[in-house]
N, C-alpha and C. Protein backbone atom coordinates (compact mmCIF):
# COMPACT_ATOMS: atom_id res chain seq x y z
N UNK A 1 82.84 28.45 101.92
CA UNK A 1 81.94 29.56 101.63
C UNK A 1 80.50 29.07 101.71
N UNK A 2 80.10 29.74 102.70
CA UNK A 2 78.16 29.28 102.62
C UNK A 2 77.55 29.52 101.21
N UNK A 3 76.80 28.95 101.08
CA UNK A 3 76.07 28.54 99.62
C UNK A 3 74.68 29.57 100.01
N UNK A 4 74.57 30.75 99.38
CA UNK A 4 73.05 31.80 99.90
C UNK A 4 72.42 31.55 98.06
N UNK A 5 73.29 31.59 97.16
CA UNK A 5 72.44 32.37 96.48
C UNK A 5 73.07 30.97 94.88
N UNK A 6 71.98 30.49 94.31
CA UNK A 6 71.33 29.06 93.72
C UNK A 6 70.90 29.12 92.46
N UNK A 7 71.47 28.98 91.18
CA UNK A 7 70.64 29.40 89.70
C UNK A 7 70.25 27.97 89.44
N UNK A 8 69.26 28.20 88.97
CA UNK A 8 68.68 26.89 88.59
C UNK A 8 68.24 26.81 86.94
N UNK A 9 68.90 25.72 86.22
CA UNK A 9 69.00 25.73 84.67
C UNK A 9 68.23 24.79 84.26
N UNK A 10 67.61 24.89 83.93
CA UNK A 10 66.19 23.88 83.76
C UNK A 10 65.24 23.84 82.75
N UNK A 11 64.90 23.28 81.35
CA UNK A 11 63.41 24.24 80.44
C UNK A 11 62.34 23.72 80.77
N UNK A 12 62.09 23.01 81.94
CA UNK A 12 60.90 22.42 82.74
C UNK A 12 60.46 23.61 83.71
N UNK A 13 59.40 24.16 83.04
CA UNK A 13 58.92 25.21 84.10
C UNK A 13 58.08 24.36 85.61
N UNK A 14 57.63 22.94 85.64
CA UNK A 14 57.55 22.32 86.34
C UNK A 14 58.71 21.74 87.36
N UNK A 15 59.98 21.53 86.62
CA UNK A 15 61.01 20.87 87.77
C UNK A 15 61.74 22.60 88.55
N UNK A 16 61.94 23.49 87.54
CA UNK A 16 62.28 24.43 87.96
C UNK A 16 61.50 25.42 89.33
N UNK A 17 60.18 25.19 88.86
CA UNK A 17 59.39 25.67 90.10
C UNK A 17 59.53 24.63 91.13
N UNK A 18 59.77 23.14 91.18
CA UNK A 18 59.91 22.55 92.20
C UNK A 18 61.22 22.56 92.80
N UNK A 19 62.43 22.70 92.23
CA UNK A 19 63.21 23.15 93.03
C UNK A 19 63.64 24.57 93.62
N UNK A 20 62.90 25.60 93.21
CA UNK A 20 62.80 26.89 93.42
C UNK A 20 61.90 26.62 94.82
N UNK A 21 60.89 25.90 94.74
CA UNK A 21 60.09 25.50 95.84
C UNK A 21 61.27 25.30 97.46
N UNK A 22 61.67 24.31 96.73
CA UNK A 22 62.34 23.66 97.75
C UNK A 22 63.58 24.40 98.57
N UNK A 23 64.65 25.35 97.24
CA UNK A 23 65.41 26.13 97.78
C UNK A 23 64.87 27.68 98.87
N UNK A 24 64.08 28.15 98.19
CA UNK A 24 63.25 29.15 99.11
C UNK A 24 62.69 28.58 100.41
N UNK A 25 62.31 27.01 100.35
CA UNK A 25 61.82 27.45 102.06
C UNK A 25 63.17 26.98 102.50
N UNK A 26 63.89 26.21 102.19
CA UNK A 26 65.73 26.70 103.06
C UNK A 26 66.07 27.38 103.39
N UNK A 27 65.28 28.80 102.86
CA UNK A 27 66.12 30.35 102.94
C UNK A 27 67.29 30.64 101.92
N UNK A 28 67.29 29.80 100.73
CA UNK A 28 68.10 29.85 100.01
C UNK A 28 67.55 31.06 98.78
N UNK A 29 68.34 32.23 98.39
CA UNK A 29 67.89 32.85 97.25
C UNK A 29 68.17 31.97 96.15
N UNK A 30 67.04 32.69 94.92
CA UNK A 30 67.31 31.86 94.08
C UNK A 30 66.87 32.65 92.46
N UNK A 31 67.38 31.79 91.66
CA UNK A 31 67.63 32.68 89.90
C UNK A 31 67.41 31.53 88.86
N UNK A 32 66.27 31.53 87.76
CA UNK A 32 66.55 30.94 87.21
C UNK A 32 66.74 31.04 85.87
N UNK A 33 66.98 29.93 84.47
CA UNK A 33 67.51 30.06 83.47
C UNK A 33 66.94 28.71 82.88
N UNK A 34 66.24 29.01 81.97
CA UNK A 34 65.01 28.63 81.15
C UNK A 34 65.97 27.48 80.39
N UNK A 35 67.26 27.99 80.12
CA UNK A 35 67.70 27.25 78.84
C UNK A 35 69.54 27.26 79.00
N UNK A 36 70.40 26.53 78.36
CA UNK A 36 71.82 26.78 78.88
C UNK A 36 72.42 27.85 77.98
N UNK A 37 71.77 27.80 76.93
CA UNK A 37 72.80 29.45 76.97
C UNK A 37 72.39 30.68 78.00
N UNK A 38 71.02 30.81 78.79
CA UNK A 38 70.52 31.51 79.52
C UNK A 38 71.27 31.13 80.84
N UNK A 39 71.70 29.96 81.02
CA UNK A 39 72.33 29.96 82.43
C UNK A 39 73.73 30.05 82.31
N UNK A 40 74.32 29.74 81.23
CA UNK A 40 75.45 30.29 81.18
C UNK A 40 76.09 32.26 81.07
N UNK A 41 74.82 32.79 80.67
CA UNK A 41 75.00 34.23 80.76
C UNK A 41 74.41 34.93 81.97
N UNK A 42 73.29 34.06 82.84
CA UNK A 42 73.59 34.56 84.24
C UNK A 42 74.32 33.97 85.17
N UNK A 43 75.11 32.95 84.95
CA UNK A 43 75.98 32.12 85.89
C UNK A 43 77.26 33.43 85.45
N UNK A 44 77.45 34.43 84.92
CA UNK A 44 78.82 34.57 84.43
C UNK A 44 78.31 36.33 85.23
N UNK A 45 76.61 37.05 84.76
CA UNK A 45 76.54 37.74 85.38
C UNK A 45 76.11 37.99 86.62
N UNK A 46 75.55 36.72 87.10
CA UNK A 46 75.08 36.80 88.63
C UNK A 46 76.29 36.02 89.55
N UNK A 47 77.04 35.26 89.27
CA UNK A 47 78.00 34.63 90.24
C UNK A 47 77.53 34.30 91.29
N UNK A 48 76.23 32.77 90.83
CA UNK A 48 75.89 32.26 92.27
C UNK A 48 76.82 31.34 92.62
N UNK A 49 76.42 31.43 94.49
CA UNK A 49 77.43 30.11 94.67
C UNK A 49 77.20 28.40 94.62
N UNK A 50 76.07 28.43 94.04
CA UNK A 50 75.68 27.05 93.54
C UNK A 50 74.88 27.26 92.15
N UNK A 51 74.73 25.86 90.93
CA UNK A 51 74.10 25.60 90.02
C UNK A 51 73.67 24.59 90.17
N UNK A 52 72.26 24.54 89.81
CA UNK A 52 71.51 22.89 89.65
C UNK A 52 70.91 23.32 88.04
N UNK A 53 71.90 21.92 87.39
CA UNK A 53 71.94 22.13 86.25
C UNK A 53 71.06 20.98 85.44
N UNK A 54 69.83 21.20 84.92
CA UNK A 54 69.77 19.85 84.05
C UNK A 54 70.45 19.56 83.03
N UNK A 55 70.46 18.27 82.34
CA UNK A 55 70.77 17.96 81.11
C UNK A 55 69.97 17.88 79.89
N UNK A 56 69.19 17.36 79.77
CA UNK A 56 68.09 16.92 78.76
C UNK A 56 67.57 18.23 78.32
N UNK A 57 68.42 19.49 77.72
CA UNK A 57 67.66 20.96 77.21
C UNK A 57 67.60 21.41 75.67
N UNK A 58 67.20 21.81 74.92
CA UNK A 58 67.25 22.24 73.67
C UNK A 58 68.41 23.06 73.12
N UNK A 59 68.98 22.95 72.05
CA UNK A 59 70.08 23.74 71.90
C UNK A 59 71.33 23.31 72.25
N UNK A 60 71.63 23.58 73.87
CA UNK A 60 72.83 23.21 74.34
C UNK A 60 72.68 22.47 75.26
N UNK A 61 73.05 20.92 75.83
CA UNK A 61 72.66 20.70 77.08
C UNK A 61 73.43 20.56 78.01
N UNK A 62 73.11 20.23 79.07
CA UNK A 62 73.49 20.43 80.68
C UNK A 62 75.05 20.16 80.38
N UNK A 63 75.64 18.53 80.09
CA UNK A 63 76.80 18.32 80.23
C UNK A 63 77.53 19.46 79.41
N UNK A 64 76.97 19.96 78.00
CA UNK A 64 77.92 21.47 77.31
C UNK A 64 78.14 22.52 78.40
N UNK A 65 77.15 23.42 78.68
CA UNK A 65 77.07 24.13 79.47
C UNK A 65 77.80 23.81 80.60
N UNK A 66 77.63 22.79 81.32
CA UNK A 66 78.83 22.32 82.62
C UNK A 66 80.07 22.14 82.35
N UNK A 67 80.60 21.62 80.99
CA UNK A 67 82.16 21.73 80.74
C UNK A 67 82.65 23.38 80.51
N UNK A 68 81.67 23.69 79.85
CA UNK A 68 82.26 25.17 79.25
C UNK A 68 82.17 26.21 80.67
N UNK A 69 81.09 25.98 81.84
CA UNK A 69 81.60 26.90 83.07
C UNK A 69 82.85 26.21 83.84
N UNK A 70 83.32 24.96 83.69
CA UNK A 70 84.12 24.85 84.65
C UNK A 70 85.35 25.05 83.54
N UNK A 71 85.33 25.61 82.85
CA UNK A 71 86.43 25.96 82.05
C UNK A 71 86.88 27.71 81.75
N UNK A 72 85.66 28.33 82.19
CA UNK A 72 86.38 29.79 82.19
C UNK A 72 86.10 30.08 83.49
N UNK A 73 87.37 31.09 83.25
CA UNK A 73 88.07 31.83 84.21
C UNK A 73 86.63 32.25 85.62
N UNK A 74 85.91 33.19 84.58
CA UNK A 74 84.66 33.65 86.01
C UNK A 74 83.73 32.08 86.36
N UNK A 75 83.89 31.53 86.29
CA UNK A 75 82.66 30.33 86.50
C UNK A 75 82.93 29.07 86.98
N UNK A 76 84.24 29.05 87.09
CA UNK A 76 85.27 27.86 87.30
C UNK A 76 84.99 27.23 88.11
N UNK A 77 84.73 28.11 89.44
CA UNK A 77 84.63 27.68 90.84
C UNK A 77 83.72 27.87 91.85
N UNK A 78 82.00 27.20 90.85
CA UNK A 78 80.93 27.52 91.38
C UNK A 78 80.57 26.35 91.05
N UNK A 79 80.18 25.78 91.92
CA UNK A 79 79.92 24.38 92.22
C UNK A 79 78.57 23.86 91.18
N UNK A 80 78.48 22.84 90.70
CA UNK A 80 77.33 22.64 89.46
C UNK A 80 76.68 21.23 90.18
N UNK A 81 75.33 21.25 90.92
CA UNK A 81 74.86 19.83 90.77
C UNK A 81 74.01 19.56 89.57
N UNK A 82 74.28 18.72 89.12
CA UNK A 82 73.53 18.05 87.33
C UNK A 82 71.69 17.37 88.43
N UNK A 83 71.04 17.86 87.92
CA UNK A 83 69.80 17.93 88.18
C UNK A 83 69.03 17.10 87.00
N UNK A 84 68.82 15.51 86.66
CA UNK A 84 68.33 15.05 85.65
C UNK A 84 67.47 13.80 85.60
N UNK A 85 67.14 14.03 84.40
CA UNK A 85 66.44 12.35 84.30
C UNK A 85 67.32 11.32 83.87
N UNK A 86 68.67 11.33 83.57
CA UNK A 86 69.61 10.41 82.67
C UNK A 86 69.89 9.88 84.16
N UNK A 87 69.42 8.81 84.32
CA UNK A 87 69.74 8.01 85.74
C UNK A 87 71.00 6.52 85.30
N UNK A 88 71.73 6.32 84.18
CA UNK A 88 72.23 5.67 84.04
C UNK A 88 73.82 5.94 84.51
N UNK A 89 74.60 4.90 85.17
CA UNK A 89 76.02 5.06 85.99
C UNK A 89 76.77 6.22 84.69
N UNK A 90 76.56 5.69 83.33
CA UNK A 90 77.92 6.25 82.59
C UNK A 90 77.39 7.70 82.17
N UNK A 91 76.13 8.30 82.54
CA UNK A 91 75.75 9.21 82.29
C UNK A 91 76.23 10.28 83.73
N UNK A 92 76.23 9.70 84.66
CA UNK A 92 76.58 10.33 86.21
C UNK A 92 77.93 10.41 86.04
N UNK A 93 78.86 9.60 85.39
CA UNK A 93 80.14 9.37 85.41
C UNK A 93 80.80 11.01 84.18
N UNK A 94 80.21 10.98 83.25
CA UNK A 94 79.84 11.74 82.16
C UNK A 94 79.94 13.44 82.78
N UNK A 95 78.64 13.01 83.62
CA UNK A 95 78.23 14.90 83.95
C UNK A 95 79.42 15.31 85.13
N UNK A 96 80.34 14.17 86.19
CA UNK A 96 81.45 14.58 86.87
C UNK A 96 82.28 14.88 86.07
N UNK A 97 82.68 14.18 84.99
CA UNK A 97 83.81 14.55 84.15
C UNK A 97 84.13 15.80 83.44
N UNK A 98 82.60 16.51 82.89
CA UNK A 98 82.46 17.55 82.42
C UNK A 98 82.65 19.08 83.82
N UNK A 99 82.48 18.51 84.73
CA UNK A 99 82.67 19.25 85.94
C UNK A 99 81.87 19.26 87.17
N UNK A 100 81.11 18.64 86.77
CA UNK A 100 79.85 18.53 88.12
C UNK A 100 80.59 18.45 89.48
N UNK A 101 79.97 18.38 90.28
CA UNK A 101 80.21 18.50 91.76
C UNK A 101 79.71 17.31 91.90
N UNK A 102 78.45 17.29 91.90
CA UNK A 102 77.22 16.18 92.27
C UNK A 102 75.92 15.64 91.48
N UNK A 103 75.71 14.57 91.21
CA UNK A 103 74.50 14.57 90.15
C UNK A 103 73.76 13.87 91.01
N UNK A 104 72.42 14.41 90.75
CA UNK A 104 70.99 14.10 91.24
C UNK A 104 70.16 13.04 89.96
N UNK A 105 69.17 12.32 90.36
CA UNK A 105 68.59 11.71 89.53
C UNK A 105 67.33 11.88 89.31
N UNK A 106 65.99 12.86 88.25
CA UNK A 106 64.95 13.13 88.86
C UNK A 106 64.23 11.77 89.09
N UNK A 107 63.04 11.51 89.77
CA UNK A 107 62.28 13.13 90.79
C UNK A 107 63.28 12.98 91.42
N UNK A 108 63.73 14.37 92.16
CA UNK A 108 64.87 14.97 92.90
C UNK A 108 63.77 14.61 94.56
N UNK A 109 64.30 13.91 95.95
CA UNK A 109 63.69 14.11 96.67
C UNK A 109 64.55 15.33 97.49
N UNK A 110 63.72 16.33 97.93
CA UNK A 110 64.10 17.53 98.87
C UNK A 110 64.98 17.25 99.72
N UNK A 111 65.19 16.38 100.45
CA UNK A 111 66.09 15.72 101.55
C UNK A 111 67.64 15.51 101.42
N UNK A 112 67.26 14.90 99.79
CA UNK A 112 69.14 14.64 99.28
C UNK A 112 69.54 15.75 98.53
N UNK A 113 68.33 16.53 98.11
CA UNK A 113 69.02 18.04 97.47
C UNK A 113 69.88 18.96 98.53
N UNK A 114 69.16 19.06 99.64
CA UNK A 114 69.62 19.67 100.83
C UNK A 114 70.70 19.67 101.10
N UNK A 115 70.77 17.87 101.36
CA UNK A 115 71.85 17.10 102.01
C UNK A 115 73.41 17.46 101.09
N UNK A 116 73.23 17.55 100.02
CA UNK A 116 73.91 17.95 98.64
C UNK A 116 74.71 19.60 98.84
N UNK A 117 73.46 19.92 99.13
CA UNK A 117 73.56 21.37 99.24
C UNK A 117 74.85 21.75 100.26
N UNK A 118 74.13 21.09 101.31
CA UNK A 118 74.94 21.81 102.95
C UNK A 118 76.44 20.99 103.07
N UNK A 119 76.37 20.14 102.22
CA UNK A 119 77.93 19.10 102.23
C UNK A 119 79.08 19.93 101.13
N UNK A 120 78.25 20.59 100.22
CA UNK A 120 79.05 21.64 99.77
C UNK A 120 79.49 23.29 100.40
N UNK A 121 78.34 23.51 101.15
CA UNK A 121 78.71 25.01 101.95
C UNK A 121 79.28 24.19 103.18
């Protein structure tokens, strides 16, 4: 299934506008969600076909939010890349286990987000 439409979960209004940056000139639509209970209630009402999810968020973070969509029924099977600053192996190992697809390490360069992107559609 081609990958059109991209929520991005992020409380960095800076990383979020930079990957909003980056998905729009792809031609990729895009949605975002300030916080993970916010991306977990438009991941359930928008049904994109990709998530770039951080970890490091207030409240609930990335790895919660990523176990609990790949665990219900509507959200199961929408691919999650973990979008973060936790650049350590057992932390990457961590965010697959919880369900990730793919984890990124910030700064995110545009090239391997892509590359990420189109290896999943």
């Amino acid at each position: 299934m081609p990958i059109k439409k991209v929520l991005v979960v992020d409380d960095s209004a800076t990383d979020r506008f930079y990957l909003v940056d980056i998905l729009r000139q792809q031609g990729y639509e895009t949605e975002v969600a300030e916080n993970g209970d916010e991306g977990i209630a438009k991941a359930k009402a928008l049904h994109p076909d990709l998530i770039l999810m951080d970890v490091v968020m207030p409240d609930i973070n990335g790895f919660q939010v990523t176990r609990m969509l790949s665990k219900d029924a509507v959200t199961k099977d929408i691919p999650v890349i973990m979008c973060t600053s936790k650049g350590q192996e057992t932390d990457r190992v961590w965010g697959l286990r919880q369900g990730a697809t793919a984890y990124l390490v910030k700064p995110i360069a545009a090239d391997d987000l892509i590359d990420k992107i189109q290896k999943l559609g």
